[in-house]
C-alpha atoms as a PDB file:
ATOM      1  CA  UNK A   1     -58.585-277.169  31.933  1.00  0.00           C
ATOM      2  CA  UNK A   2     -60.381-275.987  34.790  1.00  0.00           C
ATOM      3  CA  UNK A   3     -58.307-278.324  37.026  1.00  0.00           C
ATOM      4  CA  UNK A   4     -55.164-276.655  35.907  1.00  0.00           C
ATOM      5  CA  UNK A   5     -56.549-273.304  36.320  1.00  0.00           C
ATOM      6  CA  UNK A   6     -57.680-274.291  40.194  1.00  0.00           C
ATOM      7  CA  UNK A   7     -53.892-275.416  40.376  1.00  0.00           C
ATOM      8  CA  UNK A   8     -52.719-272.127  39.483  1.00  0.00           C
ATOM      9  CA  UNK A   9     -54.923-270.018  41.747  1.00  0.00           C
ATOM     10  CA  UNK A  10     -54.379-272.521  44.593  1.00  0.00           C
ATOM     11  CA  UNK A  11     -50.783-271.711  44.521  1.00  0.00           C
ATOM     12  CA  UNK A  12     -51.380-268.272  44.987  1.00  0.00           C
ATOM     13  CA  UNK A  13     -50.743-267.413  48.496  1.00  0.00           C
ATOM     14  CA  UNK A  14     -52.960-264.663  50.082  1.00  0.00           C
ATOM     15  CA  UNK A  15     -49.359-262.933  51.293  1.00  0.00           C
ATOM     16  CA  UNK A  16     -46.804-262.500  48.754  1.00  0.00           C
ATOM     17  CA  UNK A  17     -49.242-263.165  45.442  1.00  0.00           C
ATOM     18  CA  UNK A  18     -46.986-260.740  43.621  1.00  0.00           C
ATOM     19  CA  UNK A  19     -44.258-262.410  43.156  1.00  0.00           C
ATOM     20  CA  UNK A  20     -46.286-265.829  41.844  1.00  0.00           C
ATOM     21  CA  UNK A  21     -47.496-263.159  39.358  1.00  0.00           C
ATOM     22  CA  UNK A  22     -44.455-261.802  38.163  1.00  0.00           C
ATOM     23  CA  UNK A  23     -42.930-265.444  37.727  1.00  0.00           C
ATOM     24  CA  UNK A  24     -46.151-266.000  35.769  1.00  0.00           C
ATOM     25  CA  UNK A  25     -46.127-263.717  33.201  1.00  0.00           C
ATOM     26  CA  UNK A  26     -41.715-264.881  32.613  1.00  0.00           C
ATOM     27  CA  UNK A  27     -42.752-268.100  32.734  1.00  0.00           C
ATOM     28  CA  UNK A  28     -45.777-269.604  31.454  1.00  0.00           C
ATOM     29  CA  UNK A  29     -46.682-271.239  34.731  1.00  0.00           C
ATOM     30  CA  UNK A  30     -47.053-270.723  38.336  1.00  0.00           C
ATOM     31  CA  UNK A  31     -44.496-271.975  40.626  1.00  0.00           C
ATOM     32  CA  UNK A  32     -44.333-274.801  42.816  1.00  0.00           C
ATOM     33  CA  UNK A  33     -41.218-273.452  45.024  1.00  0.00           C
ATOM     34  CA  UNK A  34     -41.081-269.961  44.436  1.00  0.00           C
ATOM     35  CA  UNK A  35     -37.914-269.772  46.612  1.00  0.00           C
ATOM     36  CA  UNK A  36     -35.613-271.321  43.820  1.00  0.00           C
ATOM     37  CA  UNK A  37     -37.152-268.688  41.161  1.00  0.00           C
ATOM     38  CA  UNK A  38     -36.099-265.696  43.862  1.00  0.00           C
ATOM     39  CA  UNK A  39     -32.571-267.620  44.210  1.00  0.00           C
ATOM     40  CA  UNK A  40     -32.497-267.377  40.708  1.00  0.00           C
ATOM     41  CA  UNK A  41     -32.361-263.945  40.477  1.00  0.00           C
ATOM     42  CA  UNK A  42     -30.762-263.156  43.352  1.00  0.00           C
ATOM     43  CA  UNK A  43     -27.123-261.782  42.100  1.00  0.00           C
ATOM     44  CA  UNK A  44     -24.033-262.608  43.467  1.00  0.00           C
ATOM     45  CA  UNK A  45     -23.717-258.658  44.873  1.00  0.00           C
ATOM     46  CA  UNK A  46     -27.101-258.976  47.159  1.00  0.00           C
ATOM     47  CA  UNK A  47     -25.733-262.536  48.236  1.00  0.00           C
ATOM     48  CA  UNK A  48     -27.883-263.842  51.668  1.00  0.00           C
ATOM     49  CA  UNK A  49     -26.246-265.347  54.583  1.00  0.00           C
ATOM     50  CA  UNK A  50     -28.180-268.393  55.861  1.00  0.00           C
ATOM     51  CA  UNK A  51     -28.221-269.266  59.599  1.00  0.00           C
ATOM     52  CA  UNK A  52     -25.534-272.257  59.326  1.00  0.00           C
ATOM     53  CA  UNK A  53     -22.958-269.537  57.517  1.00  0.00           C
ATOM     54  CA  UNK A  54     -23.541-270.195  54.022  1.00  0.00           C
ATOM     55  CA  UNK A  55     -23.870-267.064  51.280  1.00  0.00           C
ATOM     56  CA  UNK A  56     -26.874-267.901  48.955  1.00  0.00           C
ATOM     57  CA  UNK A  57     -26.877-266.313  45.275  1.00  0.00           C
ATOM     58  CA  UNK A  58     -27.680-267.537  41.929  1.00  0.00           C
ATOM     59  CA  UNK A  59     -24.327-269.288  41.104  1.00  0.00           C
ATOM     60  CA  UNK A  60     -25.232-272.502  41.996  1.00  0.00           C
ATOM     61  CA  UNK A  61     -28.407-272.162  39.939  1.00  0.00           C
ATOM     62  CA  UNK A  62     -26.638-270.999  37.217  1.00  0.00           C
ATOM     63  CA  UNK A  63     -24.270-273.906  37.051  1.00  0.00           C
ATOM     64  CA  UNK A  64     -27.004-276.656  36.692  1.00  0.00           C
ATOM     65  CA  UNK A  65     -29.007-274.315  34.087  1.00  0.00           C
ATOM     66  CA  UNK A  66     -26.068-274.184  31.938  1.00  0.00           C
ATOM     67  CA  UNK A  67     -25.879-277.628  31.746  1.00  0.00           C
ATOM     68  CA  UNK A  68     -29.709-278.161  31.224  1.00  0.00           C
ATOM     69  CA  UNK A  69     -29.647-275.378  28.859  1.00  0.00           C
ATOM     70  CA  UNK A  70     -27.030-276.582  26.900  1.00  0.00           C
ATOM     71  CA  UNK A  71     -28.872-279.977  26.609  1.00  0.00           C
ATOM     72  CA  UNK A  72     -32.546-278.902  25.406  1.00  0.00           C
ATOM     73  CA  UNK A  73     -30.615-276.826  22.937  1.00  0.00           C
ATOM     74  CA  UNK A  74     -28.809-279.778  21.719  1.00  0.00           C
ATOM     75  CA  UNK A  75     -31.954-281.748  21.817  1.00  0.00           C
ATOM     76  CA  UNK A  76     -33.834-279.286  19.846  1.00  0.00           C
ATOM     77  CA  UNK A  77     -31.520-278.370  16.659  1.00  0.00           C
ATOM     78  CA  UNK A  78     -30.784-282.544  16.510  1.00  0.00           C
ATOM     79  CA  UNK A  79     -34.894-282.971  15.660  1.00  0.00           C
ATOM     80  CA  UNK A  80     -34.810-279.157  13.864  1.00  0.00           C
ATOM     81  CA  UNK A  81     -32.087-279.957  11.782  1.00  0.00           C
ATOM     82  CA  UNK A  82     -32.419-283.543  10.673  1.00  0.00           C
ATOM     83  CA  UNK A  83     -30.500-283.705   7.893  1.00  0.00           C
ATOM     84  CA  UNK A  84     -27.557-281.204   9.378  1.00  0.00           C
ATOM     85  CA  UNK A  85     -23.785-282.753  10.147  1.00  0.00           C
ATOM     86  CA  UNK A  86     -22.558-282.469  13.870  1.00  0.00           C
ATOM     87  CA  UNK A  87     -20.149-279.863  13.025  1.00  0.00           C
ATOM     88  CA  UNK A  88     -23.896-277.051  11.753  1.00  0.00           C
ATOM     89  CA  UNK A  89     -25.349-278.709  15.047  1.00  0.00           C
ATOM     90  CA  UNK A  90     -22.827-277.542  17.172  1.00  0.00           C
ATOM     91  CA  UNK A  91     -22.650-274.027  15.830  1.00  0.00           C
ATOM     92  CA  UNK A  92     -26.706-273.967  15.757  1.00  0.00           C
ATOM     93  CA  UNK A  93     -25.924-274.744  19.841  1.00  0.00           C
ATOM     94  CA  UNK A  94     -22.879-272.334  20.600  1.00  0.00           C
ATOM     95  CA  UNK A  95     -25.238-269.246  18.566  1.00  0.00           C
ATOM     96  CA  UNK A  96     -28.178-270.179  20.445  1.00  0.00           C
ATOM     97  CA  UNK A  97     -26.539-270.169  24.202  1.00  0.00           C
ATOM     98  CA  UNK A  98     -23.914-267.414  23.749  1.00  0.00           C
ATOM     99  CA  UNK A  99     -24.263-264.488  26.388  1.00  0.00           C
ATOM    100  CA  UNK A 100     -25.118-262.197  24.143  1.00  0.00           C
ATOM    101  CA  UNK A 101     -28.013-263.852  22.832  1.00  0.00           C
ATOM    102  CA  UNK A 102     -28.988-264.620  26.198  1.00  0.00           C
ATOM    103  CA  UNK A 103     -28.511-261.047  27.870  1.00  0.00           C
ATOM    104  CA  UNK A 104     -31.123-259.897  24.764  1.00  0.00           C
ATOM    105  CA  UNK A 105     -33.606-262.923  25.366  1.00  0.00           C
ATOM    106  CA  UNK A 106     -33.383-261.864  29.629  1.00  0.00           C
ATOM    107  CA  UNK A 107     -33.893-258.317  28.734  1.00  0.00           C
ATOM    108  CA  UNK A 108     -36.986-259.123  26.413  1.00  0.00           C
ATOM    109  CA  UNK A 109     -38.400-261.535  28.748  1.00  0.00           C
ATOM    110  CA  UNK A 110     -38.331-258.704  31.564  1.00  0.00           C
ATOM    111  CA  UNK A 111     -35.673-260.647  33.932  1.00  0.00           C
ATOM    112  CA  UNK A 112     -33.624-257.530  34.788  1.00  0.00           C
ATOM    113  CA  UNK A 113     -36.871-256.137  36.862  1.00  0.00           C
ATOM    114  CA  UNK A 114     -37.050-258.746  38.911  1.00  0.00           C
ATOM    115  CA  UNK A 115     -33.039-259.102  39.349  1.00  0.00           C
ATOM    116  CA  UNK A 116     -31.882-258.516  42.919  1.00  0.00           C
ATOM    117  CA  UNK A 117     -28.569-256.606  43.074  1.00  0.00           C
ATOM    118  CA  UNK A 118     -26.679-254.530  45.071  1.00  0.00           C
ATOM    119  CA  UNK A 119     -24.239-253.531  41.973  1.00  0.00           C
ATOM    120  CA  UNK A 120     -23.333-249.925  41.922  1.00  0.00           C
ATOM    121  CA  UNK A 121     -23.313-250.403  37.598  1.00  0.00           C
ATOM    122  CA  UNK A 122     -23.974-252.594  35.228  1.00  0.00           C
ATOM    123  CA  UNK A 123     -22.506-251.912  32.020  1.00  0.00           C
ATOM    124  CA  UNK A 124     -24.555-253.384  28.577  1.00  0.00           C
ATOM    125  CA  UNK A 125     -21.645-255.604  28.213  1.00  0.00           C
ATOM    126  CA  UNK A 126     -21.929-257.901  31.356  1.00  0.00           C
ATOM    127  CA  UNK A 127     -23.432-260.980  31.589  1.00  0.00           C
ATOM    128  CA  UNK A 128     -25.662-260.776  34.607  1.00  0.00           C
ATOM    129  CA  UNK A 129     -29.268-261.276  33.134  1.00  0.00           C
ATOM    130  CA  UNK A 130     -27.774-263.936  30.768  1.00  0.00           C
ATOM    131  CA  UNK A 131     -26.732-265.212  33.704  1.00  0.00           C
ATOM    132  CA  UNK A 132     -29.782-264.987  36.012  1.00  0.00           C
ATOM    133  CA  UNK A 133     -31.839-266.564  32.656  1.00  0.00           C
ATOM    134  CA  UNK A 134     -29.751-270.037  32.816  1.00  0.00           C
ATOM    135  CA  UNK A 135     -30.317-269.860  36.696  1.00  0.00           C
ATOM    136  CA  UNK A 136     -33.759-269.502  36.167  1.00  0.00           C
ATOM    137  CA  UNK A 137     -33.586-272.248  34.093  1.00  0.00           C
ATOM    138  CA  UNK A 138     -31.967-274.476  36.644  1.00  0.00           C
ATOM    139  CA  UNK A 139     -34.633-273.500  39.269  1.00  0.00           C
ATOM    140  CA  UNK A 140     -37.480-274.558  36.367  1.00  0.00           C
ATOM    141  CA  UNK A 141     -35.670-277.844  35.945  1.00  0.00           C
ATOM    142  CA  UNK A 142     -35.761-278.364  40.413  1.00  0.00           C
ATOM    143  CA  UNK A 143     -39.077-277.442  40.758  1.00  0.00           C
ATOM    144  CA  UNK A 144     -41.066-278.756  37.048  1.00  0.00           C
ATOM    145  CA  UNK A 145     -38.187-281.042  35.788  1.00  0.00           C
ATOM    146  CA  UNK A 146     -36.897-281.513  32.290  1.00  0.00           C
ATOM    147  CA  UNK A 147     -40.171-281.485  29.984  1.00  0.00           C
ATOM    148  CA  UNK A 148     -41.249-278.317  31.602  1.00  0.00           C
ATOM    149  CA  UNK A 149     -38.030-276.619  31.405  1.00  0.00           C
ATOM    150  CA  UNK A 150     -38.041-277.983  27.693  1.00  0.00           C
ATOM    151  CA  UNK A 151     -41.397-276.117  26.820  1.00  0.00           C
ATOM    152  CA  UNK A 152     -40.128-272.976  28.507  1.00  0.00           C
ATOM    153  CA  UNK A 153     -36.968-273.102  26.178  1.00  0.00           C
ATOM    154  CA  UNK A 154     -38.557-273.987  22.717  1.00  0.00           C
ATOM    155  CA  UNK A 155     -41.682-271.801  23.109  1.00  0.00           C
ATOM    156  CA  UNK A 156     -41.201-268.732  25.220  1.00  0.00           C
ATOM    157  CA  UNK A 157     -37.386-268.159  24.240  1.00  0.00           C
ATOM    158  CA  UNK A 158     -36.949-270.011  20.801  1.00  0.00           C
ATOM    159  CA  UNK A 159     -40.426-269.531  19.510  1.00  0.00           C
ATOM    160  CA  UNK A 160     -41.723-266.101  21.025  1.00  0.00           C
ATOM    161  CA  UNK A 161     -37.940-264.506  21.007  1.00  0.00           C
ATOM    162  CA  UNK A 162     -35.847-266.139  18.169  1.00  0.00           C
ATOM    163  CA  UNK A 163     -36.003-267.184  14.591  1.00  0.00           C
ATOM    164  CA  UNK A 164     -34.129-270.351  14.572  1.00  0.00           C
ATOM    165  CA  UNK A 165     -34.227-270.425  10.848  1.00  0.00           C
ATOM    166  CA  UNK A 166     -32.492-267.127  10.943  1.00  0.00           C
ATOM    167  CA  UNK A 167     -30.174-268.076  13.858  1.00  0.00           C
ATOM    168  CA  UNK A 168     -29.163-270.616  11.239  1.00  0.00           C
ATOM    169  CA  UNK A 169     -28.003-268.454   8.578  1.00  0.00           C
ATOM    170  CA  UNK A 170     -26.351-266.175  11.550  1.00  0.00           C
ATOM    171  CA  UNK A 171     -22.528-266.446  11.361  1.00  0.00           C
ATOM    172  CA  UNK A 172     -21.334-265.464  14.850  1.00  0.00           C
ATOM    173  CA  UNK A 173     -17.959-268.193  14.967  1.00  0.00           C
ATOM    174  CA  UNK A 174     -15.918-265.753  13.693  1.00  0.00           C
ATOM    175  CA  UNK A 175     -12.579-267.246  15.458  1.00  0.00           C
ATOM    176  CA  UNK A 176     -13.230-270.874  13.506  1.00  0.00           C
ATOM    177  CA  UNK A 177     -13.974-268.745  10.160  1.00  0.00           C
ATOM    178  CA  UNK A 178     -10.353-266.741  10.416  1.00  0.00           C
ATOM    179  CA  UNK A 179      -8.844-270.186  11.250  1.00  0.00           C
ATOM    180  CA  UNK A 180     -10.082-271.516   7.905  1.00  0.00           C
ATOM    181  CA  UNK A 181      -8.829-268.379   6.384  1.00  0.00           C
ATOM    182  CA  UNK A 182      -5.554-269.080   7.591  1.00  0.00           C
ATOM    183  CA  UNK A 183      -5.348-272.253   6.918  1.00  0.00           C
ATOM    184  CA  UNK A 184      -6.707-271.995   3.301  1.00  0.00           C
ATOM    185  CA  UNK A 185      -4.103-269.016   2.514  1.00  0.00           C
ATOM    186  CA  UNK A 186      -1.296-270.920   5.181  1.00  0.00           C
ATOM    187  CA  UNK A 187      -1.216-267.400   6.493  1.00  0.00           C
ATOM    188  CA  UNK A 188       0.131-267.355   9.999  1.00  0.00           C
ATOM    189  CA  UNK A 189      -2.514-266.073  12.558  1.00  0.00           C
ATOM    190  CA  UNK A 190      -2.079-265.614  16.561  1.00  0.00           C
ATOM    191  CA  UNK A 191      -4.987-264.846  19.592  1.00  0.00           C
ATOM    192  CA  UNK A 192      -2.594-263.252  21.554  1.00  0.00           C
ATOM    193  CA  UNK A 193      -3.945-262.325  25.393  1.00  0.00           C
ATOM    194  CA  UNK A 194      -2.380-258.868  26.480  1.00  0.00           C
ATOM    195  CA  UNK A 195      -4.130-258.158  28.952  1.00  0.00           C
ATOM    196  CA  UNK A 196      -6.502-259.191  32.190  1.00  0.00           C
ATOM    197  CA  UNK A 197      -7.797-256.928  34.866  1.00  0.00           C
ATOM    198  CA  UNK A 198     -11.297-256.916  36.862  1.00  0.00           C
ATOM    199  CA  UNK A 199     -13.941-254.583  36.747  1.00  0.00           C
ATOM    200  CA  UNK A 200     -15.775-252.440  39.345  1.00  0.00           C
ATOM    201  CA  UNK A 201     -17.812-255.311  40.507  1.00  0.00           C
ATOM    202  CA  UNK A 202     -14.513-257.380  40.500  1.00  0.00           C
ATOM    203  CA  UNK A 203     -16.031-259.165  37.647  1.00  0.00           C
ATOM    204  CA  UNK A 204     -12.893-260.373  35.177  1.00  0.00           C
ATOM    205  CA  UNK A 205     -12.106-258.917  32.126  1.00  0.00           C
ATOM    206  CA  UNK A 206     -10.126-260.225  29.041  1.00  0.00           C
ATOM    207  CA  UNK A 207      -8.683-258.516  26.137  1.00  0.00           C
ATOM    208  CA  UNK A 208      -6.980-260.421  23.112  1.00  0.00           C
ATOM    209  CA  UNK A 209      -5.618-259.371  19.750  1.00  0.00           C
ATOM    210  CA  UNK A 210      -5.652-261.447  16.907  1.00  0.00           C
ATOM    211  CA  UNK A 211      -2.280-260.862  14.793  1.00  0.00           C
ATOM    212  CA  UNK A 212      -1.539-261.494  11.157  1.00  0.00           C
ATOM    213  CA  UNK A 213       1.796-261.811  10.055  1.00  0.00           C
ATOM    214  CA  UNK A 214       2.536-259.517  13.014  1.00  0.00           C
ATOM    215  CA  UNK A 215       0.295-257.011  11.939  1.00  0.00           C
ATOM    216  CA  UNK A 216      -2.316-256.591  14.651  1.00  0.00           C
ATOM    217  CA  UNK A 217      -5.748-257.278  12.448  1.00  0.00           C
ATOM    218  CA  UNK A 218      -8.069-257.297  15.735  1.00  0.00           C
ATOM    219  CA  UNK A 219      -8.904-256.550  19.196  1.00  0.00           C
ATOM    220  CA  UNK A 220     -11.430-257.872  21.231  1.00  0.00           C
ATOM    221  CA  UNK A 221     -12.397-257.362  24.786  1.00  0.00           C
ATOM    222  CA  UNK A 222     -14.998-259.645  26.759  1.00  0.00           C
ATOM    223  CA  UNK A 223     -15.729-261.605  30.148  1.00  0.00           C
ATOM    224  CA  UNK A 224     -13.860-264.726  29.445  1.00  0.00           C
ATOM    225  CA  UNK A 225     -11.200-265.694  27.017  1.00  0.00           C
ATOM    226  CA  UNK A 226     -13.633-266.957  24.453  1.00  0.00           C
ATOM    227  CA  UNK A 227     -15.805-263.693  23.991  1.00  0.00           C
ATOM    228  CA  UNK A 228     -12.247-261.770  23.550  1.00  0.00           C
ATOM    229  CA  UNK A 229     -11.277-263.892  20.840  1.00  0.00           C
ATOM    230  CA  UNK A 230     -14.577-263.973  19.344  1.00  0.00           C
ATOM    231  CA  UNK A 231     -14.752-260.188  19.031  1.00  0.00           C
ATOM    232  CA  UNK A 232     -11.064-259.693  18.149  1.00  0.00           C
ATOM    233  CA  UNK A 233     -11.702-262.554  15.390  1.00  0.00           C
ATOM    234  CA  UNK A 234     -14.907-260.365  14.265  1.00  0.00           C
ATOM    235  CA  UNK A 235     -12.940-257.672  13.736  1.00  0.00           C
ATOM    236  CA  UNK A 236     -10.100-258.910  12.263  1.00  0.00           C
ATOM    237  CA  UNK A 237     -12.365-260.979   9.265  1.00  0.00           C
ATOM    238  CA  UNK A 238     -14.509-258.015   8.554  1.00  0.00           C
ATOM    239  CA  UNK A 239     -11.123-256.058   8.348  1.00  0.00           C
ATOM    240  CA  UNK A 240      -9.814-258.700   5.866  1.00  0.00           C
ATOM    241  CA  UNK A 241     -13.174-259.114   3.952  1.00  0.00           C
ATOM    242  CA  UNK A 242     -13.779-255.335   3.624  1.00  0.00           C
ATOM    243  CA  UNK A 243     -10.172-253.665   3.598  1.00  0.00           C
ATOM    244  CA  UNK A 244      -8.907-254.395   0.463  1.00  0.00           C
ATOM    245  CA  UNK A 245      -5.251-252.416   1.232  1.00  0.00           C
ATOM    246  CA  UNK A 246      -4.809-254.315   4.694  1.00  0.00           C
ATOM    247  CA  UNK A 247      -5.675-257.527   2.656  1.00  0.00           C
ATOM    248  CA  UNK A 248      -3.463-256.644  -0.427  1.00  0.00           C
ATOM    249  CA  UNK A 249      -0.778-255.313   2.466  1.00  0.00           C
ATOM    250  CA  UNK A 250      -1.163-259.209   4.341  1.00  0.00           C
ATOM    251  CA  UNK A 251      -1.027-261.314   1.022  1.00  0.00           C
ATOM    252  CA  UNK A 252       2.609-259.360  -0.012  1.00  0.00           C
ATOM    253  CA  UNK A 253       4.149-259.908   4.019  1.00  0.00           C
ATOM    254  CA  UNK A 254       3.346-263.386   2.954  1.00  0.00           C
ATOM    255  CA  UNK A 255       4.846-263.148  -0.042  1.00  0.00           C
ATOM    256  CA  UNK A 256       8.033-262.069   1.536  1.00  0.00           C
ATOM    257  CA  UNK A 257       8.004-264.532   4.311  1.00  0.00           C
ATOM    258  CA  UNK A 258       7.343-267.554   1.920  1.00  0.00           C
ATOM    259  CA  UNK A 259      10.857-266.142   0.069  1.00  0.00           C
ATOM    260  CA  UNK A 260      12.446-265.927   3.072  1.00  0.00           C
ATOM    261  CA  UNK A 261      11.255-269.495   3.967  1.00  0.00           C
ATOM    262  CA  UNK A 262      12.283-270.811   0.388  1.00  0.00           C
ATOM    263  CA  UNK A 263      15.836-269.048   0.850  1.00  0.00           C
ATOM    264  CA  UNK A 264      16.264-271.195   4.127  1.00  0.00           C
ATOM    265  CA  UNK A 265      14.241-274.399   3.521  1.00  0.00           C
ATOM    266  CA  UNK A 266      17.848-275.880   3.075  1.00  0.00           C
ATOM    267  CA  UNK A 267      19.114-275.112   6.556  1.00  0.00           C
ATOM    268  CA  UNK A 268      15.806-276.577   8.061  1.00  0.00           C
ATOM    269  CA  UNK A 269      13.974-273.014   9.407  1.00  0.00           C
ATOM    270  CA  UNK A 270      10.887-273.767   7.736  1.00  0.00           C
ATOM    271  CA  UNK A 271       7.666-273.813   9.501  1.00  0.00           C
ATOM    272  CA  UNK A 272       4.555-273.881   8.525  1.00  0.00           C
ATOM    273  CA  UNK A 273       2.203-274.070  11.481  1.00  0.00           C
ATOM    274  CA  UNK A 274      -0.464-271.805  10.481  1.00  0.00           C
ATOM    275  CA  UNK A 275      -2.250-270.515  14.115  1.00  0.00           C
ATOM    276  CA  UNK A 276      -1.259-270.009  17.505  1.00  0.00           C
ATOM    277  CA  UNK A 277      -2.555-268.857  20.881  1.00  0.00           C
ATOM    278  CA  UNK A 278      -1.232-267.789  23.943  1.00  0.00           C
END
């Protein structure tokens, strides 16, 4: 014990102690290379141009945490969950790592303090401590390696921050959950994208509708593809689920369309592909 304590003060640099503090008190542990932790927060905006010409930012960072993220998750709910399928093991993964989980877990864990940016906004909506907390995560894995970066997952994220027991009963693939709607009712349903513009801070922006029947049933806006569909599927299952006219309104254009089908089976019209996405 006292070995590891003399470990910790030893790294502690008589200039710049501060920031081996700050990363303490995130982290768990003092850092080795405290350059990749201020890399890891360093936003894309307040990027730093190095003497041979290259721009230094978290992206890089973020990249490799992703991946290391993604795999101590998967690690972890395949020894929490030893009796679960691949398909609960997946969703148990996708709910864990989604941004907006990981925006909350950044915010809680005092990341956007220590954030560099040069931003003008940032809306609630963007990703950028998510973001920074997978970079972080990548600069953990450099400078500790896997085990470490393990620990800092499970306990001071999973264990301090989330309830995986409750993530569990969480229902947040609301896109897969419309699809089995659809395909249990062979109602058709479309994620149409109409429309894709950039932000202030040139970050991109999607916006889908989901579409029943031609009814439009959702609308979802997020930073990728997947988040737009996600929200627009939200929207349109709680609209279905709670909105018993709309519902009622849906089964009867089926109705219709399944006559109309019938009326023209013979000239070969039918079809019966239940979900599309453009």
């Amino acid at each position: 014990m006292l070995k590891k304590i003399y470990r910790g003060i030893r790294l502690l640099p008589k200039k710049g102690k501060e920031p081996y503090v700050s990363f303490r008190k995130i982290l768990g542990f003092y850092p080795f290379n405290i350059t990749l932790y201020e890399q890891a927060l360093l936003h894309k905006s307040s990027s730093i141009k190095m003497k041979d010409g290259r721009w230094i930012n978290n992206e890089r960072l973020e990249f490799l945490g992703d991946a290391i993220l993604d795999a101590i998750v998967a690690d972890i709910v395949f020894k929490q969950f030893e009796y679960k399928k691949e398909g609960f093991l997946t969703n148990m993964r996708s709910k864990i790592v989604q941004r907006e989980t990981l925006n909350k877990l950044a915010l809680e864990l005092g990341i956007d303090k220590l954030i560099k940016t040069s931003a003008r906004s940032t809306t609630p909506n963007t990703h950028m401590y998510g973001n920074a907390l997978e970079a972080l995560i990548g600069a953990i894995y450099l400078d500790q390696g896997y085990r470490v970066s393990k620990r800092f997952v499970f306990e001071k994220l999973i264990q301090e921050h989330l309830n995986i027991d409750t993530v569990a009963e969480l229902e947040v693939n609301y896109k897969s959950r419309l699809i089995e709607w659809s395909q249990k009712h062979k109602i058709s349903v479309s994620f149409d994208l109409i429309d894709s513009f950039v932000d202030e801070n040139n970050t991109p922006i999607f916006k889908t509708a989901v579409v029943i029947l031609g009814e439009q049933a959702g609308l979802g806006t997020g930073y990728s593809k997947k988040e737009s569909q996600q929200k627009a599927a939200k929207e349109a299952f709680n609209k279905l689920r709670r909105n018993t006219s709309f519902r009622e309104h849906i089964f009867r254009l089926n109705e219709q369309q399944q006559q109309l089908q019938n009326e023209t089976y013979v000239n070969g019209q039918d079809d019966t592909s239940p979900v599309t996405e453009s």
